[in-house]
PDB file of N, CA and C in Angstrom:
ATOM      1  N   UNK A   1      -1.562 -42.543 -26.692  1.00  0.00           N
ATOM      2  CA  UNK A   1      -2.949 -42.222 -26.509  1.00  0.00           C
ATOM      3  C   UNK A   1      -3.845 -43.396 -26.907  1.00  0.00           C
ATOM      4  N   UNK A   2      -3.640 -44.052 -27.739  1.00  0.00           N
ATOM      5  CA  UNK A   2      -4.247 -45.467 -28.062  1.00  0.00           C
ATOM      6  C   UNK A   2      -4.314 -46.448 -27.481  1.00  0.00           C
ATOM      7  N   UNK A   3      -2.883 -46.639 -26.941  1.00  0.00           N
ATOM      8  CA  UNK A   3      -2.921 -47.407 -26.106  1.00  0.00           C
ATOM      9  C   UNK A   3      -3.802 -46.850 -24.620  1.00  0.00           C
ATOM     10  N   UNK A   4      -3.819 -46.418 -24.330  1.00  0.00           N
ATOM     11  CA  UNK A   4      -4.419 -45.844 -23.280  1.00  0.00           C
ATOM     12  C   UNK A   4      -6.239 -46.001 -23.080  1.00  0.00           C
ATOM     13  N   UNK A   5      -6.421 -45.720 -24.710  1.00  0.00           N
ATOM     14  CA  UNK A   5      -8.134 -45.624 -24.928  1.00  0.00           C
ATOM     15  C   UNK A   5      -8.038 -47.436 -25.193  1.00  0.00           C
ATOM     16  N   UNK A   6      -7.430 -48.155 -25.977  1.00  0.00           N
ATOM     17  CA  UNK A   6      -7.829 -49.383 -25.213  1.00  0.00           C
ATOM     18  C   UNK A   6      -7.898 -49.956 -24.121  1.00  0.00           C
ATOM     19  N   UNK A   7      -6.960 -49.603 -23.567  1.00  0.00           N
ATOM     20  CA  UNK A   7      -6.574 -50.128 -21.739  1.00  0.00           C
ATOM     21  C   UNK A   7      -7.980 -49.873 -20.946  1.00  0.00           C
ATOM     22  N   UNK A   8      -9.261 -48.752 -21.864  1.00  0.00           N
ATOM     23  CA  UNK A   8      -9.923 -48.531 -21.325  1.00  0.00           C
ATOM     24  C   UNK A   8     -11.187 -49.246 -21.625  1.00  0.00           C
ATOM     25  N   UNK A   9     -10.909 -49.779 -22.710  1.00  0.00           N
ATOM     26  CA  UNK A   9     -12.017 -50.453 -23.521  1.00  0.00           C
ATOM     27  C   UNK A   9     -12.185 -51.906 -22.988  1.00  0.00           C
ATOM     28  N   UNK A  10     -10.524 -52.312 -22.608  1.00  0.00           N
ATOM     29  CA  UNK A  10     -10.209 -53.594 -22.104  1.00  0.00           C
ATOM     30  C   UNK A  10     -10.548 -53.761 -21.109  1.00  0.00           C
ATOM     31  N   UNK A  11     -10.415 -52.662 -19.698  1.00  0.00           N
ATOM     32  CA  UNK A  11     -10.216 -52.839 -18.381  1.00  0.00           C
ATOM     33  C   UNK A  11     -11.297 -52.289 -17.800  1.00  0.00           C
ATOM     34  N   UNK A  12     -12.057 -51.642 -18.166  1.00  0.00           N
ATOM     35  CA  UNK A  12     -13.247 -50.290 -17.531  1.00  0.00           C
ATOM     36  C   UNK A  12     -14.332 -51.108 -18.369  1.00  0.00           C
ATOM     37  N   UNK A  13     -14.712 -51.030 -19.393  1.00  0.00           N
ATOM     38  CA  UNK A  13     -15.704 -51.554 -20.493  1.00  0.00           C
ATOM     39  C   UNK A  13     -15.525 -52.749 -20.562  1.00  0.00           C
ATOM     40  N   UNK A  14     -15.074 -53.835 -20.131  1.00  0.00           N
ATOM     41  CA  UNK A  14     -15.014 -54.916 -20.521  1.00  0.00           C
ATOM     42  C   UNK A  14     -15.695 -55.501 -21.660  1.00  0.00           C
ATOM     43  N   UNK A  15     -15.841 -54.872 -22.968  1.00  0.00           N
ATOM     44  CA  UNK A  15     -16.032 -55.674 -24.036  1.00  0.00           C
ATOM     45  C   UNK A  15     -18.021 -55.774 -23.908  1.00  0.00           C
ATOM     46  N   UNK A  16     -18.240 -54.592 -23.034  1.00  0.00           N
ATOM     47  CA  UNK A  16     -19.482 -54.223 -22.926  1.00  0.00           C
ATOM     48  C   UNK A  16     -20.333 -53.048 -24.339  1.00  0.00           C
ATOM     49  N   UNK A  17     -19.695 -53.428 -25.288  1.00  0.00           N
ATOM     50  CA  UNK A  17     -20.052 -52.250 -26.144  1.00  0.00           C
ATOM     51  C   UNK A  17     -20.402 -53.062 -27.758  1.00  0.00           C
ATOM     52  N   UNK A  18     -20.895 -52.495 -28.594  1.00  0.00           N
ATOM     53  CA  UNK A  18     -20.739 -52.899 -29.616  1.00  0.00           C
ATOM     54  C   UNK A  18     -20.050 -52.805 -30.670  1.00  0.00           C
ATOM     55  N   UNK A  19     -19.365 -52.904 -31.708  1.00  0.00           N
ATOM     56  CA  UNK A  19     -19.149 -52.268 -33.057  1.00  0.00           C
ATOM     57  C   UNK A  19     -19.638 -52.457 -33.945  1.00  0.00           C
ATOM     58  N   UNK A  20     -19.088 -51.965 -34.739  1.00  0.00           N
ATOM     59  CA  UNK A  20     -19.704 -51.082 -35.736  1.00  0.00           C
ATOM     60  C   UNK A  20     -19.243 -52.346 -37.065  1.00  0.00           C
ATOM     61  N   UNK A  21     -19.832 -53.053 -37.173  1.00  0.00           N
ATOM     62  CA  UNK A  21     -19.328 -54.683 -38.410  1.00  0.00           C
ATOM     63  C   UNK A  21     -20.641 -54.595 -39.392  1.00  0.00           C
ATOM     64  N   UNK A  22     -20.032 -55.490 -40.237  1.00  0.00           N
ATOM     65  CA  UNK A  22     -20.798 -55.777 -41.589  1.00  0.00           C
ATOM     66  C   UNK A  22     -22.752 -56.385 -40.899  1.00  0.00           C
ATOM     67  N   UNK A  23     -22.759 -57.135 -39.929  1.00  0.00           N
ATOM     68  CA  UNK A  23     -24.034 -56.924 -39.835  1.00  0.00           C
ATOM     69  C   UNK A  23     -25.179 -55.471 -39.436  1.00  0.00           C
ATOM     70  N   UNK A  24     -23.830 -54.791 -38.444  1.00  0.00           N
ATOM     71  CA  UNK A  24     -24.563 -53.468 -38.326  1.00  0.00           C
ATOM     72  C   UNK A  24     -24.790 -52.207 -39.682  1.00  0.00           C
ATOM     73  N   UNK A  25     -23.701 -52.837 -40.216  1.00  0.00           N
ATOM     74  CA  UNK A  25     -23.846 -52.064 -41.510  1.00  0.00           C
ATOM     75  C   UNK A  25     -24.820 -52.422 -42.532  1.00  0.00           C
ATOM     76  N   UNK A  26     -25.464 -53.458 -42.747  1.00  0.00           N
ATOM     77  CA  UNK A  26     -25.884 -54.099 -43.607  1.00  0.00           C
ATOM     78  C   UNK A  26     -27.521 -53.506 -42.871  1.00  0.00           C
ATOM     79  N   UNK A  27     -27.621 -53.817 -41.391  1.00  0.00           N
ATOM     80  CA  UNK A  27     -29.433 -52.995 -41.255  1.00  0.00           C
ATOM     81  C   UNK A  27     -29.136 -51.612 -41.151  1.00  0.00           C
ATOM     82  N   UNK A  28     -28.348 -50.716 -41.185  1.00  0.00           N
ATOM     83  CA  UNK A  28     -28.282 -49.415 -41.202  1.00  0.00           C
ATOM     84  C   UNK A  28     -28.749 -48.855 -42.766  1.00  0.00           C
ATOM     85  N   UNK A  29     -28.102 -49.489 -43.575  1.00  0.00           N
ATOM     86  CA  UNK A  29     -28.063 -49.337 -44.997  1.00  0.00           C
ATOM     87  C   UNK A  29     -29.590 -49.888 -45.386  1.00  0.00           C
ATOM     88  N   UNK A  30     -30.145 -50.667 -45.010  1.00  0.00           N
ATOM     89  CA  UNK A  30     -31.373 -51.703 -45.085  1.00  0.00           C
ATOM     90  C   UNK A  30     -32.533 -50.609 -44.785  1.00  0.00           C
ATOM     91  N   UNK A  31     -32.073 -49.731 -43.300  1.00  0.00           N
ATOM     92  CA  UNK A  31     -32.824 -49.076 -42.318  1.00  0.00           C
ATOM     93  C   UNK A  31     -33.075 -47.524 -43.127  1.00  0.00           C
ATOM     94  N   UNK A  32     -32.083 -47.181 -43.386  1.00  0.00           N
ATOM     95  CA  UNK A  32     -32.214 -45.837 -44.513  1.00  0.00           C
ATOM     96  C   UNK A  32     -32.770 -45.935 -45.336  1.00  0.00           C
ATOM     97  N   UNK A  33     -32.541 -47.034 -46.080  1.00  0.00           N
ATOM     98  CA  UNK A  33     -33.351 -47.374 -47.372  1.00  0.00           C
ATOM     99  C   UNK A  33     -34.717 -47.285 -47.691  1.00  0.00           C
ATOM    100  N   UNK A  34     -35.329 -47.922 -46.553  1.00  0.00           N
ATOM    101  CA  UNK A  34     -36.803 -48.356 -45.849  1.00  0.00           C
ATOM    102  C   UNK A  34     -37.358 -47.372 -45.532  1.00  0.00           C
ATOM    103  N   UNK A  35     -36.442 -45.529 -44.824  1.00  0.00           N
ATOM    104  CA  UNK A  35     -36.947 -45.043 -44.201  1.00  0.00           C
ATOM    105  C   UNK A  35     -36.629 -44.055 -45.377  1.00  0.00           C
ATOM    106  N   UNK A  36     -36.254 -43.507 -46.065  1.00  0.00           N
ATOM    107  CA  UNK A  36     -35.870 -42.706 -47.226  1.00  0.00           C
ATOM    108  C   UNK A  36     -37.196 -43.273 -48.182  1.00  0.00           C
ATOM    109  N   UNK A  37     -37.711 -44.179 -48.604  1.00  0.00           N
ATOM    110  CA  UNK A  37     -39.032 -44.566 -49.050  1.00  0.00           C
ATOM    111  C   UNK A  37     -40.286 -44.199 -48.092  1.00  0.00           C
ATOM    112  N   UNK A  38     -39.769 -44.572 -47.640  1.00  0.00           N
ATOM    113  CA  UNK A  38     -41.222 -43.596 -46.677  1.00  0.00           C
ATOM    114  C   UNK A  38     -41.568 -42.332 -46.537  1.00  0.00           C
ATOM    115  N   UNK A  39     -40.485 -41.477 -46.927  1.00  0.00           N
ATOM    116  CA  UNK A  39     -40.393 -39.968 -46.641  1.00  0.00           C
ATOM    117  C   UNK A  39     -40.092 -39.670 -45.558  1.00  0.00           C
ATOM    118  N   UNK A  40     -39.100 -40.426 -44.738  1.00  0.00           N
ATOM    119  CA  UNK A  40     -39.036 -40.156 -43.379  1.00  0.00           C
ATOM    120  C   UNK A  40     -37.195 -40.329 -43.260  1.00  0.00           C
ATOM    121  N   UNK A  41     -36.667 -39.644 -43.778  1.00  0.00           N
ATOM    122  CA  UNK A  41     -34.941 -39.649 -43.805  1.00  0.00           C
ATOM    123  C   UNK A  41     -34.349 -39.627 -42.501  1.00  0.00           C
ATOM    124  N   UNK A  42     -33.716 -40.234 -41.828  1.00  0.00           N
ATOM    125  CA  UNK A  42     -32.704 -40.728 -40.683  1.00  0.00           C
ATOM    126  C   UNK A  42     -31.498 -39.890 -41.346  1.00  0.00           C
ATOM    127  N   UNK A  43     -30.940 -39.239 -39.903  1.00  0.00           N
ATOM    128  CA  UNK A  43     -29.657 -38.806 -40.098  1.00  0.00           C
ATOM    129  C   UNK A  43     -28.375 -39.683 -39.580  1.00  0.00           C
ATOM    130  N   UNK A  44     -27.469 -40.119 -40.384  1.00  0.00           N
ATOM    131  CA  UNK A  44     -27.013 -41.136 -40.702  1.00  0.00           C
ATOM    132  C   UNK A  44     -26.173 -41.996 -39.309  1.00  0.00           C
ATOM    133  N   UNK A  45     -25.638 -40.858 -38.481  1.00  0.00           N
ATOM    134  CA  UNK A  45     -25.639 -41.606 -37.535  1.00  0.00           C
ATOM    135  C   UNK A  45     -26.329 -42.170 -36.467  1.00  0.00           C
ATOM    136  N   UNK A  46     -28.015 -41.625 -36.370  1.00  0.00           N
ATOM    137  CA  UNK A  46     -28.793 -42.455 -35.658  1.00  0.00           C
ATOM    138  C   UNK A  46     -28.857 -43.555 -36.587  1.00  0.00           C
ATOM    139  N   UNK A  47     -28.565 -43.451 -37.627  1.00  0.00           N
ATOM    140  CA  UNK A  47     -28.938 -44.721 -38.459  1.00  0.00           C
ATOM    141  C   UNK A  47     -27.851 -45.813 -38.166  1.00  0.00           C
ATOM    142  N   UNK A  48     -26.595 -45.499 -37.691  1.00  0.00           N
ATOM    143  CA  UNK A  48     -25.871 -46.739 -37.120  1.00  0.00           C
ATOM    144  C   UNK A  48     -26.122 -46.892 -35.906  1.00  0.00           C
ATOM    145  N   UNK A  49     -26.810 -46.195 -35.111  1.00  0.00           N
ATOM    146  CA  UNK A  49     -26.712 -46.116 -33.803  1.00  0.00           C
ATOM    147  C   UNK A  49     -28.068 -47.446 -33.954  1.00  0.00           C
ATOM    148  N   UNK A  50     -29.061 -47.172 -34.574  1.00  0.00           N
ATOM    149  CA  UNK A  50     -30.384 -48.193 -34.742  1.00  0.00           C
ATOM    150  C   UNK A  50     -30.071 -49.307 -35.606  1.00  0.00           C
ATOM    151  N   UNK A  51     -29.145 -49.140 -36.732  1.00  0.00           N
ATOM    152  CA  UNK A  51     -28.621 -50.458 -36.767  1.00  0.00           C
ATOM    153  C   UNK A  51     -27.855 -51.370 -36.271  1.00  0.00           C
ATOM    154  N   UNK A  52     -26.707 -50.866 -35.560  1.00  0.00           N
ATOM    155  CA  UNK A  52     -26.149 -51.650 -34.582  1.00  0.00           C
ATOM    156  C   UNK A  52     -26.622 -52.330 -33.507  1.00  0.00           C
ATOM    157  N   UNK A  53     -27.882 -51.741 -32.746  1.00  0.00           N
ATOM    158  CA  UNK A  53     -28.931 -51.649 -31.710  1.00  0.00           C
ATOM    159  C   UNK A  53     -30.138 -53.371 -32.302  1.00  0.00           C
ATOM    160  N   UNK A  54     -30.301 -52.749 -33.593  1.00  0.00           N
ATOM    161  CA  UNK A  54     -31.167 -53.768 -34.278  1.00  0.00           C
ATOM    162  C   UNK A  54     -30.008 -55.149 -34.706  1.00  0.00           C
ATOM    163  N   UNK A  55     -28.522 -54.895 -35.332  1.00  0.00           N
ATOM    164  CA  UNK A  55     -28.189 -56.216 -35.590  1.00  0.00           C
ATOM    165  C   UNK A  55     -27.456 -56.885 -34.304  1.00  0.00           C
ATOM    166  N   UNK A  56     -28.005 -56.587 -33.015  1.00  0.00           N
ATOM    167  CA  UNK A  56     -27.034 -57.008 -31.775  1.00  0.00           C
ATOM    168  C   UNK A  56     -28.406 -57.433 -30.882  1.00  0.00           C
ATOM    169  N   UNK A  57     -29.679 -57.116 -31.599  1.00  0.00           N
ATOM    170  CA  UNK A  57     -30.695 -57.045 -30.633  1.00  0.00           C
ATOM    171  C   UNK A  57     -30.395 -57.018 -29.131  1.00  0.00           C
ATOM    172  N   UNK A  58     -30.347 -55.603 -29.283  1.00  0.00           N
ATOM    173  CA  UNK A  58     -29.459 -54.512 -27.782  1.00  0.00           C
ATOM    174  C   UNK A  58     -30.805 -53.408 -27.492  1.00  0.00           C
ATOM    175  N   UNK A  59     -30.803 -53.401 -26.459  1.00  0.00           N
ATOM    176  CA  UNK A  59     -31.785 -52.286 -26.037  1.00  0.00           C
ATOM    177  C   UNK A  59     -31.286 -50.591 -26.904  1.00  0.00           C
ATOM    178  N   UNK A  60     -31.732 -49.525 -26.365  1.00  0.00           N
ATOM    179  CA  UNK A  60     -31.164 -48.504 -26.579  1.00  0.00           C
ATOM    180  C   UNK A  60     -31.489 -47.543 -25.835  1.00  0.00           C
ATOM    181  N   UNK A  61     -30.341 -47.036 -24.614  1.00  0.00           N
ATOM    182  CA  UNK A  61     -30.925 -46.105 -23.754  1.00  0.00           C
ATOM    183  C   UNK A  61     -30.442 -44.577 -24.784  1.00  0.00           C
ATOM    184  N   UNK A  62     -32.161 -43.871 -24.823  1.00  0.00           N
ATOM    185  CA  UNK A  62     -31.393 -42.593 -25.675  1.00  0.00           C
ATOM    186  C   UNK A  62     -32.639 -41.243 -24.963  1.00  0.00           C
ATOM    187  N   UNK A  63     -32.551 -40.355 -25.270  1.00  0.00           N
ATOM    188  CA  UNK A  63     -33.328 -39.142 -24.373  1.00  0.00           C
ATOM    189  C   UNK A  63     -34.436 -39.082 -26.269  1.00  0.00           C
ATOM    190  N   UNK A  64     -33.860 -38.980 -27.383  1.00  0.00           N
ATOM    191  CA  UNK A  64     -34.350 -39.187 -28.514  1.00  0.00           C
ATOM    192  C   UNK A  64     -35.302 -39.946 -28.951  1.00  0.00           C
ATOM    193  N   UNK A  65     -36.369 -40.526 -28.010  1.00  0.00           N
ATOM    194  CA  UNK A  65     -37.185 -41.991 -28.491  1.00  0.00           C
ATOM    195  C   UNK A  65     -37.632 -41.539 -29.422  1.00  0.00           C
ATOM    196  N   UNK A  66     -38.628 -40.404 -30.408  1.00  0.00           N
ATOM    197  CA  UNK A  66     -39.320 -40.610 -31.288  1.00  0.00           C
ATOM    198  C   UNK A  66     -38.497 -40.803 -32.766  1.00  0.00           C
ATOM    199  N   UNK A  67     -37.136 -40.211 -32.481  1.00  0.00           N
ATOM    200  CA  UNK A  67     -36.175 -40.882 -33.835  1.00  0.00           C
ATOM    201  C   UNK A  67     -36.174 -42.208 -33.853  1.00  0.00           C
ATOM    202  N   UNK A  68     -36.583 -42.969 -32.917  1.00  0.00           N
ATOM    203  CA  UNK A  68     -36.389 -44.397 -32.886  1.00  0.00           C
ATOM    204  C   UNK A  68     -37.276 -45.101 -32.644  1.00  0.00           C
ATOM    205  N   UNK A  69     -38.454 -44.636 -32.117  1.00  0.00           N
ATOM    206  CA  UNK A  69     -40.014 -45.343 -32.011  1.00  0.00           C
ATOM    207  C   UNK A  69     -40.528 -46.123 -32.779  1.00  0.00           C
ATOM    208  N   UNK A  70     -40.144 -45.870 -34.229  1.00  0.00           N
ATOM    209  CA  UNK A  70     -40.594 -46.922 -35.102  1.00  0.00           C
ATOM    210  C   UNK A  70     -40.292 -48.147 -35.328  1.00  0.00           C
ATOM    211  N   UNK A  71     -38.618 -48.261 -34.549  1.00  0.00           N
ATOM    212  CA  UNK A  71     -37.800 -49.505 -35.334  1.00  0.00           C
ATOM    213  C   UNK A  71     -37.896 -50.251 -34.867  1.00  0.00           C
ATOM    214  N   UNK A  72     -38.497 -50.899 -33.981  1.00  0.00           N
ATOM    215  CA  UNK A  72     -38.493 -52.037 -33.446  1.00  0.00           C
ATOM    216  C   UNK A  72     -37.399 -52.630 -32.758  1.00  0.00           C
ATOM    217  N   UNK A  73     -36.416 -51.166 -31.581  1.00  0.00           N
ATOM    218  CA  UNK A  73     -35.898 -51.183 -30.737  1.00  0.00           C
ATOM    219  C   UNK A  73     -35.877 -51.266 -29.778  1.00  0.00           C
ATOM    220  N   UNK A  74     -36.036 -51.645 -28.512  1.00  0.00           N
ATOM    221  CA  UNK A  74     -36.250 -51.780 -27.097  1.00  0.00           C
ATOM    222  C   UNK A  74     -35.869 -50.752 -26.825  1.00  0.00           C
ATOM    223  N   UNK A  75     -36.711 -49.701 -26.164  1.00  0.00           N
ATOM    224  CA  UNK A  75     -36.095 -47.923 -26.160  1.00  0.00           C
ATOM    225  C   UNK A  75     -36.168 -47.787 -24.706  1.00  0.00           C
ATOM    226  N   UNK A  76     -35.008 -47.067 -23.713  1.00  0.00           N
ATOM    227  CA  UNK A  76     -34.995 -46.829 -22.655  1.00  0.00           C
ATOM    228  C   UNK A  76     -34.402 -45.498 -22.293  1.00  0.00           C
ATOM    229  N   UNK A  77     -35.295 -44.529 -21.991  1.00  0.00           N
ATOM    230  CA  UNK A  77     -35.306 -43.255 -21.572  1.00  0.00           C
ATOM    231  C   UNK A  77     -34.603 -43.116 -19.904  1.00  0.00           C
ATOM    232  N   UNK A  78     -33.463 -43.107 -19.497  1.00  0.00           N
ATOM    233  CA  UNK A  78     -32.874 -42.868 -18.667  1.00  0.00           C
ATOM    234  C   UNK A  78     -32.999 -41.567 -18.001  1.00  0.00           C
ATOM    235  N   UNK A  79     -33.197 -40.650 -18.557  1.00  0.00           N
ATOM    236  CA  UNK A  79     -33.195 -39.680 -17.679  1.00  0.00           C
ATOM    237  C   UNK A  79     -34.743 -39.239 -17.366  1.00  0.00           C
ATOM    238  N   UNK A  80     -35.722 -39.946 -17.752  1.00  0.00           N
ATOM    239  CA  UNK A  80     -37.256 -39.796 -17.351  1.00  0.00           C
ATOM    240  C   UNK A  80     -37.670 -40.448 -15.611  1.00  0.00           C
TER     241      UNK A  80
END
């Protein structure tokens, strides 16, 4: 089965995606922090989803913009 979900990552996705590394981790953690002081708490996986987005400076197509309106993400509403 692994092999399989890479074959797909390799051959279909060509290396079109991001992960999930110490810079995305580092503005996620940065991004909570910032937003937990504000009174405005992120649930933790939009919070990698906007840090990964922010340490790849990557657009973000999501139906969710106002969870993400603030961050200074390039936000793209696909199904509008």
């Amino acid at each position: 089965m692994l092999e399989e979900f890479e074959a797909i990552l390799r051959e279909e996705i060509q290396g079109r995606y991001a992960t999930f590394d110490a810079a995305a981790a580092t503005r996620t953690a940065a991004l909570m922090a910032s937003r937990n002081l504000k009174g405005r708490p992120m649930e933790f996986r939009d919070a990698m989803i906007a840090g990964t987005a922010l340490s790849t400076n990557a657009s973000l197509a999501t139906r969710n913009i106002p969870h993400f309106a603030d961050l200074g993400i390039n936000l793209l509403n696909p199904w509008e």
